[in-house]
Every structure is written in C-alpha cells, then in structure tokens.
Protein backbone atom coordinates (compact mmCIF):
# COMPACT_ATOMS: atom_id res chain seq x y z
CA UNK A 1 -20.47 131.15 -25.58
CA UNK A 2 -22.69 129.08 -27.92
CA UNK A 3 -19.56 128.13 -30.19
CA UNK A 4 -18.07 126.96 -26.48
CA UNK A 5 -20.74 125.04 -26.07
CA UNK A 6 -20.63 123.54 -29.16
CA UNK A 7 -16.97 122.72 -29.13
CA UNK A 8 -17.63 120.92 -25.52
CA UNK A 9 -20.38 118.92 -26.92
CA UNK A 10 -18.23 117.87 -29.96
CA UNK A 11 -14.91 117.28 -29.01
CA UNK A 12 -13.68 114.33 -30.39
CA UNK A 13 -11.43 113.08 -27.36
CA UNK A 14 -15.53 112.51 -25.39
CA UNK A 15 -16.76 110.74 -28.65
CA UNK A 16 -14.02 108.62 -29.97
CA UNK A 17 -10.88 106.22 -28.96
CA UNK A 18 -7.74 108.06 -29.23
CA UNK A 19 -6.59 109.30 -33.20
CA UNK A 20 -10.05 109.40 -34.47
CA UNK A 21 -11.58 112.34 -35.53
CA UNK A 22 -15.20 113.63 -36.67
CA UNK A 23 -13.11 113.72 -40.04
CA UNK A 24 -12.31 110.14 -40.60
CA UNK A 25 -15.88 108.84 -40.12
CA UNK A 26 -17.24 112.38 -42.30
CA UNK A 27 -15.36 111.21 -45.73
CA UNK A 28 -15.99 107.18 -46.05
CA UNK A 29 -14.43 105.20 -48.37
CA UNK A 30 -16.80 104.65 -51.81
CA UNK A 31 -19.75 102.52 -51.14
CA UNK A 32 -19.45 102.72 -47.62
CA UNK A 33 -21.46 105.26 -45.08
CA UNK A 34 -20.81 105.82 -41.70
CA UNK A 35 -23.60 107.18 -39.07
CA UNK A 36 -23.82 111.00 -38.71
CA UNK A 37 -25.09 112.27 -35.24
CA UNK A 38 -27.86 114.68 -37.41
CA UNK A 39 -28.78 111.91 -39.07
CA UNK A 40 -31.36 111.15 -35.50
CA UNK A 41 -32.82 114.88 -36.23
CA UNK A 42 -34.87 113.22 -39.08
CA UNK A 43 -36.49 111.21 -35.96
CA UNK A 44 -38.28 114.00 -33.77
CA UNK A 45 -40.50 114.67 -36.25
CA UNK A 46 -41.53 111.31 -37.12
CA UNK A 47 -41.75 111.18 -33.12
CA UNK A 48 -45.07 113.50 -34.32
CA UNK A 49 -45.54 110.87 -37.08
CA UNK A 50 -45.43 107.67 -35.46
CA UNK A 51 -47.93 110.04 -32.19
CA UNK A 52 -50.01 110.43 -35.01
CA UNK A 53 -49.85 106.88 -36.97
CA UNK A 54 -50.82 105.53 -32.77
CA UNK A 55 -54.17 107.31 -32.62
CA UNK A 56 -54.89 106.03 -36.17
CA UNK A 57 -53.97 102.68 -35.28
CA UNK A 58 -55.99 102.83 -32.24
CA UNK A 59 -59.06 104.34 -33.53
CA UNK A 60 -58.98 102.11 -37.08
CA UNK A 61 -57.53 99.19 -35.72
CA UNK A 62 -57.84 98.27 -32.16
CA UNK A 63 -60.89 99.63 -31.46
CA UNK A 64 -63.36 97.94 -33.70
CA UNK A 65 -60.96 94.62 -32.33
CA UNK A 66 -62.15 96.01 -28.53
CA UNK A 67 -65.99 96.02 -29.72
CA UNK A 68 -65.72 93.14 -31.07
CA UNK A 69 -64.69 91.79 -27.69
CA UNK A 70 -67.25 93.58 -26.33
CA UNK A 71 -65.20 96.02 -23.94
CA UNK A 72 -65.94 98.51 -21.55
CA UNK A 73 -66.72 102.05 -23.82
CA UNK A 74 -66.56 104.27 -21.08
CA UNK A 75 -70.56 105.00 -19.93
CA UNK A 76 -69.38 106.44 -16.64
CA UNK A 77 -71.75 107.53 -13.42
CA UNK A 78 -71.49 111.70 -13.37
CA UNK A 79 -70.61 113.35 -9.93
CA UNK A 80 -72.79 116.07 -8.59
CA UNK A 81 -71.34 119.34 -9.74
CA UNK A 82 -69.84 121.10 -6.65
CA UNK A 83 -67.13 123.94 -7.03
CA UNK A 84 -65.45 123.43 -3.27
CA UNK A 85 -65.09 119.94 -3.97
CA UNK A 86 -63.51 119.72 -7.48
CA UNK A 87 -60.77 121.88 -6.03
CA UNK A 88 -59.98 119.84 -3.33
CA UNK A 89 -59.68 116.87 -5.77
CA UNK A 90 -57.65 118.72 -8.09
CA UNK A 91 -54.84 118.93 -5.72
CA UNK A 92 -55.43 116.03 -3.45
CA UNK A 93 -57.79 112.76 -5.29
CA UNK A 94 -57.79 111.34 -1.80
CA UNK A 95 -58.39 112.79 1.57
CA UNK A 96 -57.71 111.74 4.75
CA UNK A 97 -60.23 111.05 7.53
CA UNK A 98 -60.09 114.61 8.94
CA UNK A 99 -59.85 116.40 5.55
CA UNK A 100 -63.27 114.68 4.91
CA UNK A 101 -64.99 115.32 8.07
CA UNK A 102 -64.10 119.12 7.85
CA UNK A 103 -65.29 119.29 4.61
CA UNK A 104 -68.72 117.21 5.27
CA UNK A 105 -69.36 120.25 8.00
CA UNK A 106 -68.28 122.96 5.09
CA UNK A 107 -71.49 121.49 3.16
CA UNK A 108 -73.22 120.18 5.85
CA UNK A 109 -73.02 116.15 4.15
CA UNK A 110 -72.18 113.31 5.99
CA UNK A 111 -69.10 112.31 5.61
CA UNK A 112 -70.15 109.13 3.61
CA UNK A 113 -71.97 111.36 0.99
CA UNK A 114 -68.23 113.32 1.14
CA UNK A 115 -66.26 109.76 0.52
CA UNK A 116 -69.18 109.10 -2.28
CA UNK A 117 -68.45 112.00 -4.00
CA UNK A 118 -64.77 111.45 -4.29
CA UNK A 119 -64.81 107.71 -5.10
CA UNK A 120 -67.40 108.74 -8.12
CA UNK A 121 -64.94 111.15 -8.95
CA UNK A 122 -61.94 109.22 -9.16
CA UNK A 123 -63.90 106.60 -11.06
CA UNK A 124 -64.67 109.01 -13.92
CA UNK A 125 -61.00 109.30 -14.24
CA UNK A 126 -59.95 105.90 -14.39
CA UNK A 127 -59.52 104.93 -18.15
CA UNK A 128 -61.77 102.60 -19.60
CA UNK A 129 -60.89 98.88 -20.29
CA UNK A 130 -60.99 100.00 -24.63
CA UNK A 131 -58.11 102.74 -24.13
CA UNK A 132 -56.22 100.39 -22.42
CA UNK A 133 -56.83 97.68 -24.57
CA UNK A 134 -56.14 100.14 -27.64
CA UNK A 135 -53.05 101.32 -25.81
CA UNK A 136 -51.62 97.87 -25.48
CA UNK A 137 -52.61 96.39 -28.83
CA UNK A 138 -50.52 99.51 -30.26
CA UNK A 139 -47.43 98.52 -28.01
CA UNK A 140 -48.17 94.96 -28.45
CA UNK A 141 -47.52 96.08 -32.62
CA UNK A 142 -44.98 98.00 -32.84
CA UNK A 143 -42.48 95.29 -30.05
CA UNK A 144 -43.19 92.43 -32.31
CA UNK A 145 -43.14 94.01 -35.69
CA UNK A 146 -39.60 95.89 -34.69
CA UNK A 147 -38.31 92.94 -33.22
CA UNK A 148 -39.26 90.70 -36.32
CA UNK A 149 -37.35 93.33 -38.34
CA UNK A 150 -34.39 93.77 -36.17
CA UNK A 151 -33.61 89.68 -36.04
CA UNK A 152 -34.06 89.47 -39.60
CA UNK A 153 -31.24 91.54 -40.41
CA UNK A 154 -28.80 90.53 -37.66
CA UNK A 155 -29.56 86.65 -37.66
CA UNK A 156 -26.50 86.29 -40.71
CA UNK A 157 -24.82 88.81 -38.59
CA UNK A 158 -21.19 87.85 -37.22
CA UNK A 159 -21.40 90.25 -33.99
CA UNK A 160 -24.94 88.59 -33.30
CA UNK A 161 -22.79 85.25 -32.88
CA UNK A 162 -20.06 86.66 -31.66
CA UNK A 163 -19.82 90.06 -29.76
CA UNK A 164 -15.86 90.64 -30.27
CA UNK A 165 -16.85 91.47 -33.68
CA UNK A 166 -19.28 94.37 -32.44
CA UNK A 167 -15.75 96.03 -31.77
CA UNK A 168 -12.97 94.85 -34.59
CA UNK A 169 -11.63 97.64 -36.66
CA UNK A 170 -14.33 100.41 -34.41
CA UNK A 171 -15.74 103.22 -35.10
CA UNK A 172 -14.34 102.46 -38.80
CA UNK A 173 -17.60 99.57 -39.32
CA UNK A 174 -19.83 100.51 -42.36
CA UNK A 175 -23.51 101.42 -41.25
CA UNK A 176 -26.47 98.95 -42.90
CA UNK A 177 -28.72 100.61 -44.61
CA UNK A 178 -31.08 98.28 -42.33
CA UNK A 179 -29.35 99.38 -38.72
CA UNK A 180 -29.92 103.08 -39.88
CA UNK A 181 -34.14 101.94 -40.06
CA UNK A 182 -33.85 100.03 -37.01
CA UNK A 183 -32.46 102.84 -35.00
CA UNK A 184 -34.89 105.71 -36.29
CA UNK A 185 -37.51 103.90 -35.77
CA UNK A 186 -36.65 103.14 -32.31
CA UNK A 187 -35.49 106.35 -31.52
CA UNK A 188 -38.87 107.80 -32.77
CA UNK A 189 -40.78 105.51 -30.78
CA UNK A 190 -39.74 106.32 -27.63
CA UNK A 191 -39.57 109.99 -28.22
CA UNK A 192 -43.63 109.43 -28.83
CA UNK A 193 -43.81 107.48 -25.69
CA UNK A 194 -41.67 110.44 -23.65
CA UNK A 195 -44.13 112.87 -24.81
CA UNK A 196 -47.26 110.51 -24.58
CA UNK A 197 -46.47 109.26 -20.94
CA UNK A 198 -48.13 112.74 -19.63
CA UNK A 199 -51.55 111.73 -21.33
CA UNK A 200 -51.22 108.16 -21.25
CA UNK A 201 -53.18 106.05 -18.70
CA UNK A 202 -50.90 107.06 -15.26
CA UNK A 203 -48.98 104.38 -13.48
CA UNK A 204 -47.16 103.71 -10.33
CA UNK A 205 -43.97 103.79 -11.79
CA UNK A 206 -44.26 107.24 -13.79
CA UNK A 207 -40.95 108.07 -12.54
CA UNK A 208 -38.96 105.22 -13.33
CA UNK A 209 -40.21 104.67 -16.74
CA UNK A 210 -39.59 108.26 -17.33
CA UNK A 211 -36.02 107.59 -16.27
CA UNK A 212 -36.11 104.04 -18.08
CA UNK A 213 -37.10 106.38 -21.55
CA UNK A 214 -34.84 108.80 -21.00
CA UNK A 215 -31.79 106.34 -20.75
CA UNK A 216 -33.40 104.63 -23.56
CA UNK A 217 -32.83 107.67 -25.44
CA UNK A 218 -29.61 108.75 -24.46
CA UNK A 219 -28.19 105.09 -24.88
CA UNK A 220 -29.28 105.69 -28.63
CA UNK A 221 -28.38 109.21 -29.45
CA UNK A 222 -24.48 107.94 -27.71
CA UNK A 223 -24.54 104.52 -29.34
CA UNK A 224 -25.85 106.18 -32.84
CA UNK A 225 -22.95 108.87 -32.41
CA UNK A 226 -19.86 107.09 -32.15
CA UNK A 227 -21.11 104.16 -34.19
CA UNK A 228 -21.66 101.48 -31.51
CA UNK A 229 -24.59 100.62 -33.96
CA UNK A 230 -23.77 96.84 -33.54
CA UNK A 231 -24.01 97.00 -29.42
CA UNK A 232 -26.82 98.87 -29.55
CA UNK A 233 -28.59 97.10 -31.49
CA UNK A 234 -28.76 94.22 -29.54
CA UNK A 235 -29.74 95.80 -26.60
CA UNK A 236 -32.34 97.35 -28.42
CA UNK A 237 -32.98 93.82 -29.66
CA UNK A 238 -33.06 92.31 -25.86
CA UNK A 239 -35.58 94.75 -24.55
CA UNK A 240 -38.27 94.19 -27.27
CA UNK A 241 -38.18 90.82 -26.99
CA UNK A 242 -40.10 90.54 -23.24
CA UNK A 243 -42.01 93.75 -24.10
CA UNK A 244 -44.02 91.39 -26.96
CA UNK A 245 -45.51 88.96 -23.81
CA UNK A 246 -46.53 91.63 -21.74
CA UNK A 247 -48.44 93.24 -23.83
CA UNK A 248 -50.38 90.33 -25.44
CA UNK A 249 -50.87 89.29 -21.73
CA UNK A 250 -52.22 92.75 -20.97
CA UNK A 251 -54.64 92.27 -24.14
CA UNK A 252 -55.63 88.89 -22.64
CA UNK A 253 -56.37 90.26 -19.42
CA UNK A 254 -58.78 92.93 -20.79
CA UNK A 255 -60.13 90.49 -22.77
CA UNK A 256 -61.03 88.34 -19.93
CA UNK A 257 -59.28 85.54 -21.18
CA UNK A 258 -57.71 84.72 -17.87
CA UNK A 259 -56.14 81.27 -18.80
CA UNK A 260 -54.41 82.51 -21.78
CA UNK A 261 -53.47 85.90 -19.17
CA UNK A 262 -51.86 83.45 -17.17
CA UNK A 263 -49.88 81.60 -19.35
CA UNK A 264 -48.57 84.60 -21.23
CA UNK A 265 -47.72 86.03 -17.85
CA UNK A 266 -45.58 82.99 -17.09
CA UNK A 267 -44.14 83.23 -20.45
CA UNK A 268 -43.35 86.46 -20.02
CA UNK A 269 -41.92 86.09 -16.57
CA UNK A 270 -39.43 83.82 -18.08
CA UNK A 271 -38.49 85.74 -21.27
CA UNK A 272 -37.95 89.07 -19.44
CA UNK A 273 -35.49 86.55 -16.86
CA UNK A 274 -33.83 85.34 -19.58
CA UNK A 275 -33.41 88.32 -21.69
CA UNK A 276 -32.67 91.06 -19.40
CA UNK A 277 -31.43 89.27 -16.55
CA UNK A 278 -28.95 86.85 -18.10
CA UNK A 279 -28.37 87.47 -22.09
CA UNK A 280 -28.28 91.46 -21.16
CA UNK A 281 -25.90 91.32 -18.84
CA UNK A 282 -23.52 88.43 -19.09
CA UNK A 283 -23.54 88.56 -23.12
CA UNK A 284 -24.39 91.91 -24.58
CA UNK A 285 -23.07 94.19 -21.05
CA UNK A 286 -20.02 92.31 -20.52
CA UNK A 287 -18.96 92.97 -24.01
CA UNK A 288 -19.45 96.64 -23.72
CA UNK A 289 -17.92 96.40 -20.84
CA UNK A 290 -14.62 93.91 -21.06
CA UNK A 291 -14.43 92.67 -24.48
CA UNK A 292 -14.21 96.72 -25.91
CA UNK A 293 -12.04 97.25 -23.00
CA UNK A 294 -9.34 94.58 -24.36
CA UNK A 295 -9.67 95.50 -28.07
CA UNK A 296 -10.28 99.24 -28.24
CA UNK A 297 -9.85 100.67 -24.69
CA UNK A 298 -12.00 102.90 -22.79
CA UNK A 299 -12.31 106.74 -23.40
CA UNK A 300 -15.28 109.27 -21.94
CA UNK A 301 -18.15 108.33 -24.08
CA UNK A 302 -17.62 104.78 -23.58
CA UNK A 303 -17.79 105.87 -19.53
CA UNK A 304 -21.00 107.31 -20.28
CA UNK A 305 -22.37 104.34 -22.23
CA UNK A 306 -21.81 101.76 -19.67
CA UNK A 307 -23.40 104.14 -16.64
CA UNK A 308 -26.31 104.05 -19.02
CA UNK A 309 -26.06 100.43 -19.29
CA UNK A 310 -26.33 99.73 -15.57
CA UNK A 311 -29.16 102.12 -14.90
CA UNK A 312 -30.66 100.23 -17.16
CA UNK A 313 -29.78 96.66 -15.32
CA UNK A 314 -30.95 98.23 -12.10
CA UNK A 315 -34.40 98.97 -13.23
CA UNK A 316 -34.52 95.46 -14.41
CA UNK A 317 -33.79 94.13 -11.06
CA UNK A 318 -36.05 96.34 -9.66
CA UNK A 319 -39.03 95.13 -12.31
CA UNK A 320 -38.24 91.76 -12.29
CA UNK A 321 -38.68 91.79 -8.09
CA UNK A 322 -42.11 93.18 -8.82
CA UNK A 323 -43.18 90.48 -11.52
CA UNK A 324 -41.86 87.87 -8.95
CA UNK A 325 -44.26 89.42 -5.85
CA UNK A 326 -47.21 89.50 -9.08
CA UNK A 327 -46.03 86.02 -9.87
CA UNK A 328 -46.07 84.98 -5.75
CA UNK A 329 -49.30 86.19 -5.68
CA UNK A 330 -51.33 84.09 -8.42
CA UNK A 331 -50.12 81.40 -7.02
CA UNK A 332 -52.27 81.83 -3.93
CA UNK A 333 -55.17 83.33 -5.94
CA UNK A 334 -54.71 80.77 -8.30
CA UNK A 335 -54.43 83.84 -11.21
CA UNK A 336 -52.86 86.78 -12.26
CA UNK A 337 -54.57 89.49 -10.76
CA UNK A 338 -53.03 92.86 -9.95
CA UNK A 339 -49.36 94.27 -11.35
CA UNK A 340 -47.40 96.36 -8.97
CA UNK A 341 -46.78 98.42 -11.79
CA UNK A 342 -50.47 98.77 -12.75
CA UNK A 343 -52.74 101.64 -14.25
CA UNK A 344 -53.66 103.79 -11.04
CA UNK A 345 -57.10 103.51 -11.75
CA UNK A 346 -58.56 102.52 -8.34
CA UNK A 347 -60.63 104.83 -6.66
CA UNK A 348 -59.91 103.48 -2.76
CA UNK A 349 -57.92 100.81 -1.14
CA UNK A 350 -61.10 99.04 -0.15
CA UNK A 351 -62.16 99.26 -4.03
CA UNK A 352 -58.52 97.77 -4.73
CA UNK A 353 -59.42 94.78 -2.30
CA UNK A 354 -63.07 93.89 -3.62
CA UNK A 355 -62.53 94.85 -7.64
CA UNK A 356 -59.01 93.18 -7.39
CA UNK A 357 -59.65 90.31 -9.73
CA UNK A 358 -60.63 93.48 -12.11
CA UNK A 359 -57.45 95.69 -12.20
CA UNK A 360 -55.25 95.18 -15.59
CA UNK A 361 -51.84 93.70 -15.39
C-alpha cells in the first residue's frame, strides 16, 4: 500500500511535461544542479529555528524598541475568581441577553455585575499593544530583509524582464545557489507562521489566512518540485513587497504616530493594488498561465499550480475590498482607525464604538 502511495505521489506524468523523468533532472550535467523535492525537508526544522530566532528577536530586539516608545506592558485589571463563570466563557466569550440574565439569577448579581465580569474577562485576553508591536516589528523584518535579498539576485535576471524565459528549455534550467536560499527561507517562514497562527494574537480572518498559508505552502513545495523556481519566485517576490507597508504601518499605529499610520496606509493601499492586483495577475499569472501554455504545454501539476494561483488572486480581491471599506472609512474620520481584518481584541461592540480610534490596523 505505502509503495502505492508512493508511486501515486511520484509519478512523473503529474510532475513533469511529457518525456521527462525524475532521472533527467537526478544526474545534471557538471557544474550544474537541479532542485530535489527533499531538498525542502531541510526547511521544517528550521521552521523550529526561525519559531525560535522570532521570540529572540522579539524579546532582544523589539521589545526594548516598544519601551522605548513607551508601550502598553500588559498591567491588566484581574476578574473576580468564579468557577460557573469561567466555564461559560470558555465556550462562549460573549453571551446573549438571556444567557446573562439566567446566569445573574444563578448567582444572584445583576445582570450589569454579569456583563462586568465578562467584559473584564475578555479584556485580560486581549494582547497588549508590546506583543503586537513585537509581533509586527518581527514581520515587518523578515518582508523587507527577504525581499531586499530576493531583488538583488533577480534584478540581472532575464525572466525578471522577461517572463518567456521563466519557461525556455523547462524543467532542464540550472538552480542558483541564491533561488535555493530564497525558497528555504520562505518555505520555513511560513511553516513558523502555520504553526504560530494558533498562539498568535487571533484575527477575524483566521480562516482565510490559514487557507492563504497553506496555498502559500503548497505553491512552493509544487513550484520547488518540478523546478518552476523562476515563476515562483516572483510571486514570492510580489507578495512581500505590500507585506513591508503594512507592517511598518501597523508599527506606526501602535506607536501612536497616526500621521505617519496614515500615510503608510495609503502607501500600502497602493502597493498591495499594484502588486497583487495588476503585476500578479496580468504579468507573473498570465505567464503561468498562457505563455507556458504556448512553449511547454500543460500537464497535471501545472493544473494544480494555476488552481493555486487563483485561490490566491481571490483572496486578494477579497483583501483588497476590505482595505478599500478601511480606506472609505478614514476618509470620514479623517484617519485610519480600525482594519476589518484586525486583532479580535475588543471586549463588546459598544467598547468597539467608544475605543475605536484605539484598535490596531
């Protein structure tokens, strides 16, 4: 069964164009190295690594930059210890009207002392303005100092010019030592953020960035595979680029530099429009999709690689009509204020409404 499995998994007519084989990219000519799909096994463990390099990062790093801004630490009013309650937030954070008034008569509190308790409660959960600060700075870090890396080494690139040349003589294009660091690095980092999203500060959108890392992933591991190492690395190359603004306009936001907030938010706005709305698609998309077409054909991984593609596309879409509503709305409150995609660290609509000016981006 497992050697079934394994022969499904492996079969060269779902990996490669028609006549190639796992042989012809195992035995390269001298000097030249093609990419091995182990070779991305090296990267779960410095998944751990780079886990591990965050908190260090964050605790040597960002937070003596958050005390120096003088950030919230995390001094938090305690709840009254009470058994009945705690379980009722465990599975439910807020109750309805007539959840509260049946337990106000279980412990014979008004119901105000009952909606007390639970807004205290959520508040000890919400994260503190230093972990997110310390969050972002790390993101903030790693997007610009991977991005920096990955234009350096494409910029005398001929498929950064022109895409045709991401697929001229394919899969049979000799791997950079550089694309191989790119791609493990990139690979590791979102393995660390797949794993870190269930301890991270919670957001609206769990779900889709869960499926947005998971496509990530598999768009890597498939690209990495059958050597579409040029393709994917400008995709790769595209997302990191609007990644860089939102982050340093999260950091300006906890900072309570709202001017600078602002303008990086507009900046960003217009990056992520240009990058993953019109470069993404129309440049690097359309040559995965129609250029490879013409000059190589399509086969079953290459099916797989574009349906990864336009999941991708769609979630931009879907983000980009949030950061126009965020966008809509500082221009009646005259800044940015709230993102639809925010930190769910409110503890009731009506705190939402009065602390609004408060909430991260």
């Amino acid at each position: 069964m497992a050697s079934f499995v394994s022969a499904w998994i492996w079969k060269e007519r779902f990996w490669f164009p028609e006549n190639v084989t796992w042989a012809d990219l195992e035995h390269p000519p001298p000097g030249v190295e093609y990419p091995q799909a182990g070779h991305l096994l090296c990267a779960l463990p410095l998944a751990v690594g780079v886990f591990l390099l965050r908190l260090m990062f964050e605790r040597l790093v960002a937070k003596p930059c958050a005390n120096m801004l003088h950030l919230q630490t995390g001094v938090r009013r305690q709840v009254q210890l009470n058994a009945l309650l705690e379980k009722v937030y465990r599975s439910k954070m807020s109750p309805n009207h007539s959840h509260l008034e049946e337990l106000s008569k279980q412990l014979n509190w008004d119901v105000r002392r009952v909606q007390r308790w639970f807004r205290v409660r959520r508040d000890q959960d919400r994260p503190t303005t230093e972990t997110k600060f310390c969050e972002s700075m790390w993101r903030f870090t790693f997007y610009t100092g991977v991005f920096i890396y990955s234009v350096n080494y494409m910029w005398d690139s001929p498929w950064l010019w022109n895409t045709r040349q991401c697929w001229i003589n394919y899969p049979f294009q000799p791997m950079l030592h550089s694309q191989y660091i790119h791609y493990v690095a990139e690979f590791a980092f979102y393995w660390s953020l797949m794993f870190s999203q269930f301890i991270d500060i919670k957001r609206k959108d769990f779900l889709i960035m869960f499926i947005h890392h998971l496509a990530t992933l598999l768009l890597i591991t498939f690209s990495y595979g059958n050597n579409m190492l040029r393709a994917g690395a400008l995709v790769m190359c595209v997302h990191d680029a609007s990644d860089i603004f939102l982050e340093a306009a999260k950091l300006a936001n906890y900072a309570k530099y709202q001017k600078l907030c602002d303008s990086l938010f507009v900046l960003f706005t217009l990056v992520f429009f240009v990058t993953r709305l019109i470069i993404l698609p129309f440049w690097v998309i359309r040559s995965v999709l129609l250029e490879s077409w013409e000059i190589m054909g399509p086969y079953q991984a290459w099916w797989v690689l574009n349906g990864l593609l336009l999941v991708l596309q769609v979630l931009h879409v879907y983000w980009f009509y949030l950061i126009t509503c965020i966008a809509v709305k500082s221009i009646f409150k005259g800044k940015v204020s709230k993102d639809d995609r925010s930190d769910i660290e409110s503890s009731s609509e009506e705190e939402i409404n009065s602390n609004c000016s408060k909430k991260s981006i």
